[in-house]
PDB file of N, CA and C in Angstrom:
ATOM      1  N   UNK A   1      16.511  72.081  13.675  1.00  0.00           N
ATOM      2  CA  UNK A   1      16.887  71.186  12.603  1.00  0.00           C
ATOM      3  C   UNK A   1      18.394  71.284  12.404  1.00  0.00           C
ATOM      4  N   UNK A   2      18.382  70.140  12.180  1.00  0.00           N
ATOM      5  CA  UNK A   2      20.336  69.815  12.051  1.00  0.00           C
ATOM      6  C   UNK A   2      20.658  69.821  10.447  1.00  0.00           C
ATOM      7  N   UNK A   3      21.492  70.028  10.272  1.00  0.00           N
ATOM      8  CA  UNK A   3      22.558  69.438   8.652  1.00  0.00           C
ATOM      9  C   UNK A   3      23.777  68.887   9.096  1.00  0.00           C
ATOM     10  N   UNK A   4      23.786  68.206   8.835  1.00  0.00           N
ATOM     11  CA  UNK A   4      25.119  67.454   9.044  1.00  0.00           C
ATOM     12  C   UNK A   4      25.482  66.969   7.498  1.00  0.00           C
ATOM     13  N   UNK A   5      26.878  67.451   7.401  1.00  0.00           N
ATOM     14  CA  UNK A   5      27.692  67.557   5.822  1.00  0.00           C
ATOM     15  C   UNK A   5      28.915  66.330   5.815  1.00  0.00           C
ATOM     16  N   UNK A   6      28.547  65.472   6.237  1.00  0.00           N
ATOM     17  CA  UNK A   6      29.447  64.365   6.151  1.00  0.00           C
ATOM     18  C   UNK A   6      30.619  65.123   7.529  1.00  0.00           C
ATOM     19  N   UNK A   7      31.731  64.746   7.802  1.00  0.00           N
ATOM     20  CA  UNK A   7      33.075  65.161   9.063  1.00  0.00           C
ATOM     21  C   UNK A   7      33.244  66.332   8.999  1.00  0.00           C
ATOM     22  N   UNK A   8      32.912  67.756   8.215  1.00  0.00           N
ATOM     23  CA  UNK A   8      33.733  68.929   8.157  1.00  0.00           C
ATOM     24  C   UNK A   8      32.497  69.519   8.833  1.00  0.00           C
ATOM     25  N   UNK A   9      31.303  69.819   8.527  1.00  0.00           N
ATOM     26  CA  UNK A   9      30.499  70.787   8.983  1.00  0.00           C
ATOM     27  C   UNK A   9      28.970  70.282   9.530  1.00  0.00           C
ATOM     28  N   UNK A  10      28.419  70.714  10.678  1.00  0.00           N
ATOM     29  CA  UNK A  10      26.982  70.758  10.719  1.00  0.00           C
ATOM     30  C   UNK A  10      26.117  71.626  10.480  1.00  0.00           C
ATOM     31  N   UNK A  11      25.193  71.992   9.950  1.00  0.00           N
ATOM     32  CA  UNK A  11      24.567  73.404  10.075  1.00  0.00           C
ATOM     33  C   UNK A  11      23.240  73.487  10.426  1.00  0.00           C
ATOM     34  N   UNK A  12      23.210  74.520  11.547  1.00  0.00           N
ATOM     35  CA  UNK A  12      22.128  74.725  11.977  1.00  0.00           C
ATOM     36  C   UNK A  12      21.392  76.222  10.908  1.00  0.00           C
ATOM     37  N   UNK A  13      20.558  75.672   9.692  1.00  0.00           N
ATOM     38  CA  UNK A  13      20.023  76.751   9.383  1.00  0.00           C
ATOM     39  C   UNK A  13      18.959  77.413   9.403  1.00  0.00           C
ATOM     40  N   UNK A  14      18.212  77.314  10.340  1.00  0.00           N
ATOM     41  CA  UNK A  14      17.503  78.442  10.918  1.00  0.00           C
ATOM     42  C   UNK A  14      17.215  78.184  12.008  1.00  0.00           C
ATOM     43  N   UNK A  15      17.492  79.413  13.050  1.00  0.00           N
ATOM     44  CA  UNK A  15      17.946  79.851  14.426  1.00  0.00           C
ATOM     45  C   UNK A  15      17.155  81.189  14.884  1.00  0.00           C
ATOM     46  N   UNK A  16      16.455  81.365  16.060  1.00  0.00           N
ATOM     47  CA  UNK A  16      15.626  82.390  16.486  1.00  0.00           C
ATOM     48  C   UNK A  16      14.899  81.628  17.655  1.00  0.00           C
ATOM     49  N   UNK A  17      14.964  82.662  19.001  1.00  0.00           N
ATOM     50  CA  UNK A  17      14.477  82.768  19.822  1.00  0.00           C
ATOM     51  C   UNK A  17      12.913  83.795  19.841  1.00  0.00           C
ATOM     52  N   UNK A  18      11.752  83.418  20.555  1.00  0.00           N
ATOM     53  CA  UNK A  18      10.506  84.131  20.579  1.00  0.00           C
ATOM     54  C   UNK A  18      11.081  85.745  21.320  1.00  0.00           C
ATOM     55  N   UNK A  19      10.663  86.992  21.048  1.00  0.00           N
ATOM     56  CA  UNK A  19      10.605  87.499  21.237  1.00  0.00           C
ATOM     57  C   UNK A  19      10.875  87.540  22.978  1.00  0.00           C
ATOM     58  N   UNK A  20       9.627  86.775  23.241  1.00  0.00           N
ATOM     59  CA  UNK A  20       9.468  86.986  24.958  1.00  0.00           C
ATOM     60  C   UNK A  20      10.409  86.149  25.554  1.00  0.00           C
ATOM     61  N   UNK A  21      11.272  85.224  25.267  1.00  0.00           N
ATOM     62  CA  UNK A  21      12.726  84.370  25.858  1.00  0.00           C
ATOM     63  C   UNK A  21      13.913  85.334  25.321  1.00  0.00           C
ATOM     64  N   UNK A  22      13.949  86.130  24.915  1.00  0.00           N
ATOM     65  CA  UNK A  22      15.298  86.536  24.212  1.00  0.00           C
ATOM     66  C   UNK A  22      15.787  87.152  25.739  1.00  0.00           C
ATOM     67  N   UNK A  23      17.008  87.439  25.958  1.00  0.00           N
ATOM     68  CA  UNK A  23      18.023  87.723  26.827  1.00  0.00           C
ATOM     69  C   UNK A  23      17.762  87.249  28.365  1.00  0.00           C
ATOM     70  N   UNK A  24      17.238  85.819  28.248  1.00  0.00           N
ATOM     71  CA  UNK A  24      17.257  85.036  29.296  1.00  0.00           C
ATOM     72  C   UNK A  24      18.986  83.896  28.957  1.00  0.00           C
ATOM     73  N   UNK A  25      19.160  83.968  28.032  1.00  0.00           N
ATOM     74  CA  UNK A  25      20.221  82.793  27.942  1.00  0.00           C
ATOM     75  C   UNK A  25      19.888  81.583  27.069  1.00  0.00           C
ATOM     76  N   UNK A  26      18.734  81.865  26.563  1.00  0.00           N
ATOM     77  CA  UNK A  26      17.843  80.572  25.608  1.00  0.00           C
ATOM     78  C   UNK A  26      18.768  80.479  24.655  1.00  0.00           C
ATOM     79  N   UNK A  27      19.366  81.614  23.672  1.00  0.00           N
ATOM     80  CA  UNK A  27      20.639  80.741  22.515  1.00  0.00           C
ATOM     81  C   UNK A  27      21.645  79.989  23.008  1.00  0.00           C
ATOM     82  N   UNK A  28      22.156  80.905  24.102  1.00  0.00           N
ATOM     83  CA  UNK A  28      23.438  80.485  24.884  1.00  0.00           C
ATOM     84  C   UNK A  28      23.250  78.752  25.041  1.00  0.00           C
ATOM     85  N   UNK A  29      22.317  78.437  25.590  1.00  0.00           N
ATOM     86  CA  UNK A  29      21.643  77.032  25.922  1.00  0.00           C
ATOM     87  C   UNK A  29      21.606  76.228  24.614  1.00  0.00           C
ATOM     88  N   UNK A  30      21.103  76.745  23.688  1.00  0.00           N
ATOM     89  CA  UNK A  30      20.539  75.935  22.315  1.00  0.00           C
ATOM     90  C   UNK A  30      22.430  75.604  21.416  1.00  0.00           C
ATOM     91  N   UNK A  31      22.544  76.753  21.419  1.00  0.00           N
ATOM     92  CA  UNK A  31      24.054  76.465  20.605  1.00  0.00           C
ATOM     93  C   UNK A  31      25.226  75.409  21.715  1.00  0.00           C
ATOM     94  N   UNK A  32      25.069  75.710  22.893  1.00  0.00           N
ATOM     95  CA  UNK A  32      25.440  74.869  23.342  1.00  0.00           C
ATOM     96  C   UNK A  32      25.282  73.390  23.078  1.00  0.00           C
ATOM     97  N   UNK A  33      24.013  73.102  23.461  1.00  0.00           N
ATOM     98  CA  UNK A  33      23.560  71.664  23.078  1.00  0.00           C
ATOM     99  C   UNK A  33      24.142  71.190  21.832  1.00  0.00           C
ATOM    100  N   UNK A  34      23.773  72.511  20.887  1.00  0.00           N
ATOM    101  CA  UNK A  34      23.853  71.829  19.354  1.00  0.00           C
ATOM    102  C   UNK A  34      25.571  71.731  19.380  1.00  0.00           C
ATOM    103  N   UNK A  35      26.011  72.326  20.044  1.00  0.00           N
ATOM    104  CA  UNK A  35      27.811  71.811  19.806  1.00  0.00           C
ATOM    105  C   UNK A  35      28.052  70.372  20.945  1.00  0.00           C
ATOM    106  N   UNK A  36      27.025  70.675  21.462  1.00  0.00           N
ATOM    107  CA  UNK A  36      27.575  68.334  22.452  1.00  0.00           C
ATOM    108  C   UNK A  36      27.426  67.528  21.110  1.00  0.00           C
ATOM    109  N   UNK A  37      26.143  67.937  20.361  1.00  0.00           N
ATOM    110  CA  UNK A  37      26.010  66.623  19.303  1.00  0.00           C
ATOM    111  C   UNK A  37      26.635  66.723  18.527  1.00  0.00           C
ATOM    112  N   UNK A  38      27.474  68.306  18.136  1.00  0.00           N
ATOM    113  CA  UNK A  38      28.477  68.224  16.844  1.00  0.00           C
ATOM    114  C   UNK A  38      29.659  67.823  17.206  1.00  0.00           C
ATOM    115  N   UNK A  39      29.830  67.626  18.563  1.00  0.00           N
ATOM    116  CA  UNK A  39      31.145  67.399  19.502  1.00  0.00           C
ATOM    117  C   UNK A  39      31.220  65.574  19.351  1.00  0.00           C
ATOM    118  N   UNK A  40      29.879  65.078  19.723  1.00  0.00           N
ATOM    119  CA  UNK A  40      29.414  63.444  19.872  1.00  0.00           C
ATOM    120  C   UNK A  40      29.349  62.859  18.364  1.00  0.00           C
ATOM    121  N   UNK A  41      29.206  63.502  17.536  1.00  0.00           N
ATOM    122  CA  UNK A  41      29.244  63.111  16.093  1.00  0.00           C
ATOM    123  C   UNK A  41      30.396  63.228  15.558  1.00  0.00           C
ATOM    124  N   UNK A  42      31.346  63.758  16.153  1.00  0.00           N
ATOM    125  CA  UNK A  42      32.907  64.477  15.873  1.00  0.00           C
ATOM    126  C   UNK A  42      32.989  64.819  14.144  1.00  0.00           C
ATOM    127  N   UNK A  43      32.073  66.025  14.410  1.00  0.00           N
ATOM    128  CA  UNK A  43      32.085  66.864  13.147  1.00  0.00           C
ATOM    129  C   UNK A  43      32.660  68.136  13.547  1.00  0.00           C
ATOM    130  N   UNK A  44      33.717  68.435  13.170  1.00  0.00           N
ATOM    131  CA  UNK A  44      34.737  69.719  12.867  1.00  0.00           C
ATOM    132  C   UNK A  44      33.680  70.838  13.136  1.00  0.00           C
ATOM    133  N   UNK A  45      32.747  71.530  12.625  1.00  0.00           N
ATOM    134  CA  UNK A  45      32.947  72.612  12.595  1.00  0.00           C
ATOM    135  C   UNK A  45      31.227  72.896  12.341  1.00  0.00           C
ATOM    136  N   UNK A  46      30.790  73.845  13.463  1.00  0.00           N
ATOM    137  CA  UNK A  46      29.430  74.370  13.492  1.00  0.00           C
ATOM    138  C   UNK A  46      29.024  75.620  12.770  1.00  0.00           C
ATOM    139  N   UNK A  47      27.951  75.702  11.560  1.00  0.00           N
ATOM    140  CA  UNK A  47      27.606  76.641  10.534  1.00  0.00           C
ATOM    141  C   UNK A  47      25.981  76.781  11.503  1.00  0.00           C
ATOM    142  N   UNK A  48      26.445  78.113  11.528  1.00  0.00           N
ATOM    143  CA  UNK A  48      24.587  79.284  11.791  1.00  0.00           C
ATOM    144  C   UNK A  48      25.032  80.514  10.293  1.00  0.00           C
ATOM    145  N   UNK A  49      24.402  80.374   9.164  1.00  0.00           N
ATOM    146  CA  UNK A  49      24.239  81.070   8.395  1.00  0.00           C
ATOM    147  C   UNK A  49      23.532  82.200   8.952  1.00  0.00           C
ATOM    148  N   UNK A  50      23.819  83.468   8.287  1.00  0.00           N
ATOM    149  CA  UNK A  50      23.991  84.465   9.042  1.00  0.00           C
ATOM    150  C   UNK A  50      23.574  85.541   7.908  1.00  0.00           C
ATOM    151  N   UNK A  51      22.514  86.320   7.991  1.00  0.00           N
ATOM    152  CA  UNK A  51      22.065  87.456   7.078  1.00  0.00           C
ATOM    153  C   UNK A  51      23.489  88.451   7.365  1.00  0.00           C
ATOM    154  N   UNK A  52      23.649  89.865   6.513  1.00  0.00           N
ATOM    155  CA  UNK A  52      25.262  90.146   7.183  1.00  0.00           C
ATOM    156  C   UNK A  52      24.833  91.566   7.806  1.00  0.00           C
ATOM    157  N   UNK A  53      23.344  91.765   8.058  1.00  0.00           N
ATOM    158  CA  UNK A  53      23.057  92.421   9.125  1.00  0.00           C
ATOM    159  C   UNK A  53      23.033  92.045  10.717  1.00  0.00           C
ATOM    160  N   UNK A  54      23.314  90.488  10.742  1.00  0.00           N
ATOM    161  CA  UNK A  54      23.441  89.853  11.961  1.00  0.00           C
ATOM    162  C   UNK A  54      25.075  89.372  12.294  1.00  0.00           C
ATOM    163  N   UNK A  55      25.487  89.023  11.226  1.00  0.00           N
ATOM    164  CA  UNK A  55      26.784  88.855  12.069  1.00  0.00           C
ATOM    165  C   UNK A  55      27.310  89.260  13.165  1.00  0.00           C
ATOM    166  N   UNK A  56      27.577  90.562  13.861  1.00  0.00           N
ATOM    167  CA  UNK A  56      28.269  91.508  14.626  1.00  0.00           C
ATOM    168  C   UNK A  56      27.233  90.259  15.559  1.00  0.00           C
ATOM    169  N   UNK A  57      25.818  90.254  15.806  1.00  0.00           N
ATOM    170  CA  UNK A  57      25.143  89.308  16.754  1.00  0.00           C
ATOM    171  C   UNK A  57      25.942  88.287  16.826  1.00  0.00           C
ATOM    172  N   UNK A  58      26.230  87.298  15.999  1.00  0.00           N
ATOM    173  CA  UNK A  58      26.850  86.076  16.173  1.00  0.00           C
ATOM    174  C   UNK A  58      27.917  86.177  16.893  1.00  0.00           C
ATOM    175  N   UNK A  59      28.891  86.933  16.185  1.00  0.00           N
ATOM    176  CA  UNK A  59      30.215  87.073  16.930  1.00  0.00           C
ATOM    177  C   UNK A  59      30.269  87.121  18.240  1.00  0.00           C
ATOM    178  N   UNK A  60      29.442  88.059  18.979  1.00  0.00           N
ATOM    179  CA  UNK A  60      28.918  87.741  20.386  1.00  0.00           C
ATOM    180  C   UNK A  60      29.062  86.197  21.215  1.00  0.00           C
ATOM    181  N   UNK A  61      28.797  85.341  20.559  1.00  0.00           N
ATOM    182  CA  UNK A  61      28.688  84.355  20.645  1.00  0.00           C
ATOM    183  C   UNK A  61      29.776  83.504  20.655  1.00  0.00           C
ATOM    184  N   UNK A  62      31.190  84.133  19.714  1.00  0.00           N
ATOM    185  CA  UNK A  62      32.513  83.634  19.467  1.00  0.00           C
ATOM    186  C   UNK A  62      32.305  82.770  17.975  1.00  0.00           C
ATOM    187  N   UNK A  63      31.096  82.957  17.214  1.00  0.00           N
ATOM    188  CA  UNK A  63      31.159  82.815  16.019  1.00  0.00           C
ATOM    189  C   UNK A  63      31.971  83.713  15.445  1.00  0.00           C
ATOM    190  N   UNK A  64      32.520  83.148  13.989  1.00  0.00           N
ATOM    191  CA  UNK A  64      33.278  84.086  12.921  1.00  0.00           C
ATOM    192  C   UNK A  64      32.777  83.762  11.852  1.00  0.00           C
ATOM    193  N   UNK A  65      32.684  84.963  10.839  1.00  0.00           N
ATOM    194  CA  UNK A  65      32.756  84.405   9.791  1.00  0.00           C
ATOM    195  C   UNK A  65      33.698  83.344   9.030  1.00  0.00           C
ATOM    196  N   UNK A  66      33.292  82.435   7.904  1.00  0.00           N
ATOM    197  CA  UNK A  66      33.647  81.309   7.443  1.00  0.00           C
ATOM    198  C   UNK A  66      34.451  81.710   6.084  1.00  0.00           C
ATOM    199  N   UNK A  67      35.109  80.943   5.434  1.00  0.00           N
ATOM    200  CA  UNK A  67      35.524  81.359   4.109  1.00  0.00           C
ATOM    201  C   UNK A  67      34.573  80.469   3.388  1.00  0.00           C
ATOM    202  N   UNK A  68      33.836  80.714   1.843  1.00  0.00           N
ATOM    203  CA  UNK A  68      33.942  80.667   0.899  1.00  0.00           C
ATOM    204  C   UNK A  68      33.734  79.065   0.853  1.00  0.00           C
TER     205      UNK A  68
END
């Protein structure tokens, strides 16, 4: 599921791979995609809300935290 916030942000809020796909490349793939359509919609800037026991995960990814 998408959010799309008018030109500044899309957000994908809730994100999880099954147990049995995890470290095949299945996010790598999914966040990808979801940045062609935030790329094709030319919306600025992709939101995965993030518990802040997961962050350090995201970042992996070249996510950062956001301000405020």
């Amino acid at each position: 599921m998408l959010r799309i916030h008018g030109i500044k942000v899309v957000e994908v809020p809730f994100i999880g791979i099954v147990l049995a796909y995890q470290k095949q490349g299945v996010m790598h793939h999914l966040v990808s995609g979801v940045e062609q359509v935030r790329a094709s919609v030319q919306v600025e800037k992709l939101m995965i809300p993030a518990i802040s026991s997961l962050v350090d995960k995201k970042k992996r990814f070249s996510f950062r935290p956001m301000n405020p």
